[in-house]
N, C-alpha and C. Protein backbone atom coordinates (compact mmCIF):
# COMPACT_ATOMS: atom_id res chain seq x y z
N UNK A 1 24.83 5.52 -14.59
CA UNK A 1 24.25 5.28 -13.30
C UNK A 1 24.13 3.78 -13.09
N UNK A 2 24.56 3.44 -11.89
CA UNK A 2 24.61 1.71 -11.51
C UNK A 2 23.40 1.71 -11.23
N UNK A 3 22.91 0.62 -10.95
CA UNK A 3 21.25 -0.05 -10.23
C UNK A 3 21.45 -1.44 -9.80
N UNK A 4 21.25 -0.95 -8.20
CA UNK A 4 21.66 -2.83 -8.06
C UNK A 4 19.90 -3.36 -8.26
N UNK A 5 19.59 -4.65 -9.28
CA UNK A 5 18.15 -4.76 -9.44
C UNK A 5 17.63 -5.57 -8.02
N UNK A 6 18.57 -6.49 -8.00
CA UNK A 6 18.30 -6.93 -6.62
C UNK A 6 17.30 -6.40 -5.94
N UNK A 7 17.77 -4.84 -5.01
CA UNK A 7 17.94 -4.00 -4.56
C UNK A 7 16.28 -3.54 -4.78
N UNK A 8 16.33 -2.95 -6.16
CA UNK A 8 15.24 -2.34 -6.77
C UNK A 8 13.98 -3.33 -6.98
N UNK A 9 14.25 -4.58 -6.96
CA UNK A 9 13.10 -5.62 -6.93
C UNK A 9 12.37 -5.93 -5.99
N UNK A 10 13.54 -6.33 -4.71
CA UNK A 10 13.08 -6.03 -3.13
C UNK A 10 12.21 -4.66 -2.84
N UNK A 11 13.22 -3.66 -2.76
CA UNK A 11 12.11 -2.19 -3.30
C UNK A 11 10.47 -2.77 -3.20
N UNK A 12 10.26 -2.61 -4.57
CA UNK A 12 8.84 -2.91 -5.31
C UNK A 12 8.40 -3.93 -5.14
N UNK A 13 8.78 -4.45 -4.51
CA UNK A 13 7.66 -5.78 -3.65
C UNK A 13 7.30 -5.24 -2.48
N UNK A 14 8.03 -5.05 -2.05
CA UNK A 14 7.76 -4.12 -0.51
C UNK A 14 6.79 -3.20 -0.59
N UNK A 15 6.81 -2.32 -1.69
CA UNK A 15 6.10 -1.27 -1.60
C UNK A 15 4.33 -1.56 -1.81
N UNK A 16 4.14 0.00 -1.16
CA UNK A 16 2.05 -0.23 -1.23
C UNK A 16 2.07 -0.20 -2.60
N UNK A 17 0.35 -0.47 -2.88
CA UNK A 17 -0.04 -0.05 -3.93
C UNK A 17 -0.70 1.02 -3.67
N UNK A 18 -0.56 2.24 -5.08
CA UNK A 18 -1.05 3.46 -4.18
C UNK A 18 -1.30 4.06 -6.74
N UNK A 19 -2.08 4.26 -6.63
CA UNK A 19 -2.20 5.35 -7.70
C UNK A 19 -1.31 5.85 -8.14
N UNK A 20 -0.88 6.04 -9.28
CA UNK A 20 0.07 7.08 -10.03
C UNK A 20 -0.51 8.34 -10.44
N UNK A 21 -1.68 8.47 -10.87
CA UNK A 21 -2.87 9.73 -11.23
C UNK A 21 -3.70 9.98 -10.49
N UNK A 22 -3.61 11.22 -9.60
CA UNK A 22 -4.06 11.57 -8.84
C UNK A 22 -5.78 11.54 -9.66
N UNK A 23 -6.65 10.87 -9.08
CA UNK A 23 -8.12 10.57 -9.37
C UNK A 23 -9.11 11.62 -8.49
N UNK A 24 -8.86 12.43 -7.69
CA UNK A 24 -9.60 13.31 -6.76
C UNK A 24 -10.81 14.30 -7.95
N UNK A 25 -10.43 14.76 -8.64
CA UNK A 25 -11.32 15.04 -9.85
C UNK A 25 -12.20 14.11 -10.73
N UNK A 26 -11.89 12.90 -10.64
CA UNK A 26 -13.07 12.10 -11.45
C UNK A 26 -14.39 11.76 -10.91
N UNK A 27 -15.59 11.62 -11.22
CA UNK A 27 -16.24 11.09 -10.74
C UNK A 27 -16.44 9.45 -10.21
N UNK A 28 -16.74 9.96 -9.08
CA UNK A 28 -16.48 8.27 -8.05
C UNK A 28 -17.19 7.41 -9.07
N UNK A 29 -18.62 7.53 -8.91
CA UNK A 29 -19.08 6.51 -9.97
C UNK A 29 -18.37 5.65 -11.58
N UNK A 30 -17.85 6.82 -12.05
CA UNK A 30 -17.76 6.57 -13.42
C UNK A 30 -15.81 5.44 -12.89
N UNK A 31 -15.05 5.98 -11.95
CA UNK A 31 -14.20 5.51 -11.71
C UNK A 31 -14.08 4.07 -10.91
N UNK A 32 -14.92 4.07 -10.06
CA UNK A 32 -15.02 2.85 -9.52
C UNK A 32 -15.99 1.80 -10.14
N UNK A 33 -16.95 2.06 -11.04
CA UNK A 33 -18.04 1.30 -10.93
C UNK A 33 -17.58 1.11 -12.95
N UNK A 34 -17.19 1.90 -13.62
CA UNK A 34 -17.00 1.66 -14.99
C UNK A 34 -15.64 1.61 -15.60
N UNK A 35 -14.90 2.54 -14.87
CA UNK A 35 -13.39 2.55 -15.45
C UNK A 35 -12.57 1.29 -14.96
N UNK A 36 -12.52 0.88 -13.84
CA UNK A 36 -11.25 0.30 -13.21
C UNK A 36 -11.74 -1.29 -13.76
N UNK A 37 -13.54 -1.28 -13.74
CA UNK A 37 -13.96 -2.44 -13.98
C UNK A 37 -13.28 -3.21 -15.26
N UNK A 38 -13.46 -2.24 -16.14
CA UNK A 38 -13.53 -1.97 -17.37
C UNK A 38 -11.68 -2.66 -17.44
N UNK A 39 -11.00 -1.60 -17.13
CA UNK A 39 -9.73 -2.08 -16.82
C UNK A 39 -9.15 -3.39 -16.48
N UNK A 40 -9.72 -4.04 -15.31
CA UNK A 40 -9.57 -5.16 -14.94
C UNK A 40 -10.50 -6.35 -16.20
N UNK A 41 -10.47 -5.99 -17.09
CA UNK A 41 -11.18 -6.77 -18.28
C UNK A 41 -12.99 -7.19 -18.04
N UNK A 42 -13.34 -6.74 -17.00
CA UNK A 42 -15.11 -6.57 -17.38
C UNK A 42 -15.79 -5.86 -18.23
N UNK A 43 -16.61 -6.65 -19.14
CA UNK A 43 -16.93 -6.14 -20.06
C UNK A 43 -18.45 -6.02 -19.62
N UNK A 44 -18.83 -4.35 -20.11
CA UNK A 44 -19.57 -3.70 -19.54
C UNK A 44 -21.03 -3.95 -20.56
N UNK A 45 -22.01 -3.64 -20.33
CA UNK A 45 -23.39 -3.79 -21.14
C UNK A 45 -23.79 -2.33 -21.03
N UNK A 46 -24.46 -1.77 -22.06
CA UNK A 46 -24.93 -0.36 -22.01
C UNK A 46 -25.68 -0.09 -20.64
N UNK A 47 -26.91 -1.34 -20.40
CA UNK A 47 -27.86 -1.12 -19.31
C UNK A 47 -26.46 -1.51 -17.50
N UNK A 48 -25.43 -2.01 -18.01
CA UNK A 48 -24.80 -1.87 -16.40
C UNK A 48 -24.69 -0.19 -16.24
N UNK A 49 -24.60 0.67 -17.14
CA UNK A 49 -23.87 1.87 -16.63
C UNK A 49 -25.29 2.65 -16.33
N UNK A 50 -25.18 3.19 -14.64
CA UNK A 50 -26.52 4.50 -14.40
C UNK A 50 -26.03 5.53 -14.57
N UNK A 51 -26.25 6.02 -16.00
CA UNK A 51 -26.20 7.06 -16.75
C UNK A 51 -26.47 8.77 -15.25
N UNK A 52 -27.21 8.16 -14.76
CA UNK A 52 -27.92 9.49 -14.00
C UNK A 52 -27.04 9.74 -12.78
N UNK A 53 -25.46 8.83 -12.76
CA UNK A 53 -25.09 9.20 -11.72
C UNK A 53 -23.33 9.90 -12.47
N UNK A 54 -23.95 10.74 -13.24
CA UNK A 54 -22.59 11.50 -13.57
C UNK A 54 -23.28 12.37 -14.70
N UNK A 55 -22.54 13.78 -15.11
CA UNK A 55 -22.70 14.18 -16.68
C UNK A 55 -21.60 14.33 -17.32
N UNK A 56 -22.33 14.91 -18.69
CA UNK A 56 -21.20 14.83 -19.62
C UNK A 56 -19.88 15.66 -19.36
N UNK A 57 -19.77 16.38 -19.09
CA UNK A 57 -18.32 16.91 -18.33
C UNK A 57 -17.64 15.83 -17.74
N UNK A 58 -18.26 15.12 -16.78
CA UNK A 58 -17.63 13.92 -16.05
C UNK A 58 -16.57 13.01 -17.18
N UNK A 59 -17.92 12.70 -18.24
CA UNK A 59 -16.41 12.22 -19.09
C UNK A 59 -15.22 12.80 -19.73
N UNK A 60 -15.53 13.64 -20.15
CA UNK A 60 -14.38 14.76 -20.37
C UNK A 60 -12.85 14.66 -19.09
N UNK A 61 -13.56 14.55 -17.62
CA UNK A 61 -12.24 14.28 -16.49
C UNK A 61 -11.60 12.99 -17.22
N UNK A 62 -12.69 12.02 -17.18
CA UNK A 62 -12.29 10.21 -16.80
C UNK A 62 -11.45 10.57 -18.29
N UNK A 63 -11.86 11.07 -19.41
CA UNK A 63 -10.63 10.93 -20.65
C UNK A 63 -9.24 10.94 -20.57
N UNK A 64 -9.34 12.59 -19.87
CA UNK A 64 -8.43 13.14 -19.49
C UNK A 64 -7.25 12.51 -18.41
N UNK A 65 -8.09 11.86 -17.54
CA UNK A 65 -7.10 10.93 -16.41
C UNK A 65 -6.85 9.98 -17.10
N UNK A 66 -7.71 9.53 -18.36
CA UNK A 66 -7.11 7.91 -19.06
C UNK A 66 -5.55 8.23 -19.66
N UNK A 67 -5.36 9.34 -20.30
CA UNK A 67 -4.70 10.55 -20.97
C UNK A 67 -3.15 10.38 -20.25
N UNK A 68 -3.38 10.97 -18.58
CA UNK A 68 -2.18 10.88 -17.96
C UNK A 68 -2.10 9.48 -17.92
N UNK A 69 -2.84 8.53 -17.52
CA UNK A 69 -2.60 7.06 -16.82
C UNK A 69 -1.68 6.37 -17.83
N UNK A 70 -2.25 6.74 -19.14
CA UNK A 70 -1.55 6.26 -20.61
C UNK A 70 -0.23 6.53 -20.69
N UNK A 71 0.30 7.92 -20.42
CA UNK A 71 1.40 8.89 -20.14
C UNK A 71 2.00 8.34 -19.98
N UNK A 72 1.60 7.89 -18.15
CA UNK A 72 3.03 7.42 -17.44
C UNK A 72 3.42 6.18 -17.89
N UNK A 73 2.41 5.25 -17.71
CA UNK A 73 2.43 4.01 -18.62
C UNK A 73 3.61 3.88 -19.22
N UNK A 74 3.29 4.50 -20.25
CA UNK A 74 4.45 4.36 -21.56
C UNK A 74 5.77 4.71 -20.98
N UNK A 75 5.73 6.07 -20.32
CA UNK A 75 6.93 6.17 -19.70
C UNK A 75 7.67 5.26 -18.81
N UNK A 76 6.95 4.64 -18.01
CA UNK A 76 7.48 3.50 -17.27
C UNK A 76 7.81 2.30 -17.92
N UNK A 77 7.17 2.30 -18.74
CA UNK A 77 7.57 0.93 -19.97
C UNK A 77 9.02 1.29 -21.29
N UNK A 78 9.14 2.40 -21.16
CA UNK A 78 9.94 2.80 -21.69
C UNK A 78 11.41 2.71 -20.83
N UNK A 79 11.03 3.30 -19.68
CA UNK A 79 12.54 3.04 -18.29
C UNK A 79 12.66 1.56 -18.48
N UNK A 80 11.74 0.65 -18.14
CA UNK A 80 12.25 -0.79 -18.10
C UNK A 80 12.50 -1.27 -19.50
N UNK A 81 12.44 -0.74 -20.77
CA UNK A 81 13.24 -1.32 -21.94
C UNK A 81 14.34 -0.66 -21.70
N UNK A 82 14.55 0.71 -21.55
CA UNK A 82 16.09 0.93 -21.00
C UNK A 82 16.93 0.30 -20.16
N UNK A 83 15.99 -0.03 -18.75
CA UNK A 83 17.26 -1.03 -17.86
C UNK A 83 17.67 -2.47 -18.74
N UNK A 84 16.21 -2.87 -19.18
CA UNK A 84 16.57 -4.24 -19.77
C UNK A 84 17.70 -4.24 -21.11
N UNK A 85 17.91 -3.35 -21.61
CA UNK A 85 19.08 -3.17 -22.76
C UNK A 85 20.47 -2.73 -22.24
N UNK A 86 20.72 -2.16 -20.57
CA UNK A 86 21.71 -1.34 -20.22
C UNK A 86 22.86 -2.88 -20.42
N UNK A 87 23.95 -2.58 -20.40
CA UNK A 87 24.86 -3.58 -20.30
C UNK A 87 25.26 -3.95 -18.69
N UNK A 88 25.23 -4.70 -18.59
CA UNK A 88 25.68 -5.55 -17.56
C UNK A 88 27.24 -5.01 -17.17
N UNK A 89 27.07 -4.86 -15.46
CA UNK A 89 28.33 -4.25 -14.67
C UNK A 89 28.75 -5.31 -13.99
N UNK A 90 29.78 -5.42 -13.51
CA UNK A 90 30.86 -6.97 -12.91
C UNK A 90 30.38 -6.20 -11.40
N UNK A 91 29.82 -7.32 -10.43
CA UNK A 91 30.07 -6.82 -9.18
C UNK A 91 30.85 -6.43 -8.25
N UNK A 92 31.41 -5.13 -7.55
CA UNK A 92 32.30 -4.72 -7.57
C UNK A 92 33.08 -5.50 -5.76
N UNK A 93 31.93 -6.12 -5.42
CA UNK A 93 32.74 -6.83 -3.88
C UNK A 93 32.48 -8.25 -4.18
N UNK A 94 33.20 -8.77 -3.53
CA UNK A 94 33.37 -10.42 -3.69
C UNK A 94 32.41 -11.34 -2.89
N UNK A 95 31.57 -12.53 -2.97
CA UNK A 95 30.61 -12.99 -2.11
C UNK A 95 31.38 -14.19 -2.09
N UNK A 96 31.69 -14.17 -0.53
CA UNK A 96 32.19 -15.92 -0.52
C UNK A 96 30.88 -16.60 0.21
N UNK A 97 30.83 -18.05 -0.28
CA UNK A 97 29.66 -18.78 0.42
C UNK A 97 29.96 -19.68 1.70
């Protein structure tokens, strides 16, 4: 399969940012206020988190979505060591300047 990257770079600049794991099951709190923080490298203190606005099931989701998020992750990091190893194709039309 060809890939013009060009092509595919333009793509993904263009595009929204939008979720890969559907989050509709987690709890809002624990996702907005501890996970993403957390993610974006804030480092959390026991007393930032209000315990009283989620239960223990709740973490059981947020694992579980860390679970897929990890998933694709890898998978997507895995496609781009593949493109980055594919061998190089000669362009097949001519560009005069």
């Amino acid at each position: 399969m060809l890939v013009d990257l060009n092509t595919l770079r333009n793509e993904l600049k263009e595009a929204l940012p939008e979720d890969t794991v559907d989050a509709s099951e987690v709890n809002p709190y624990l996702l907005n206020e501890v996970l993403r923080p957390m993610l974006a490298g804030k480092v959390l203190c026991y007393g930032d988190i209000n315990f009283e606005e989620f239960e223990a099931d709740d973490l059981r989701v947020v694992a579980r979505y860390c679970d897929t998020r990890n998933h694709i992750a890898y998978g997507l990091q895995e496609m781009v060591g593949r493109i980055a190893k594919a061998s190089p194709a000669a362009y097949r039309r001519k560009a005069f300047c």
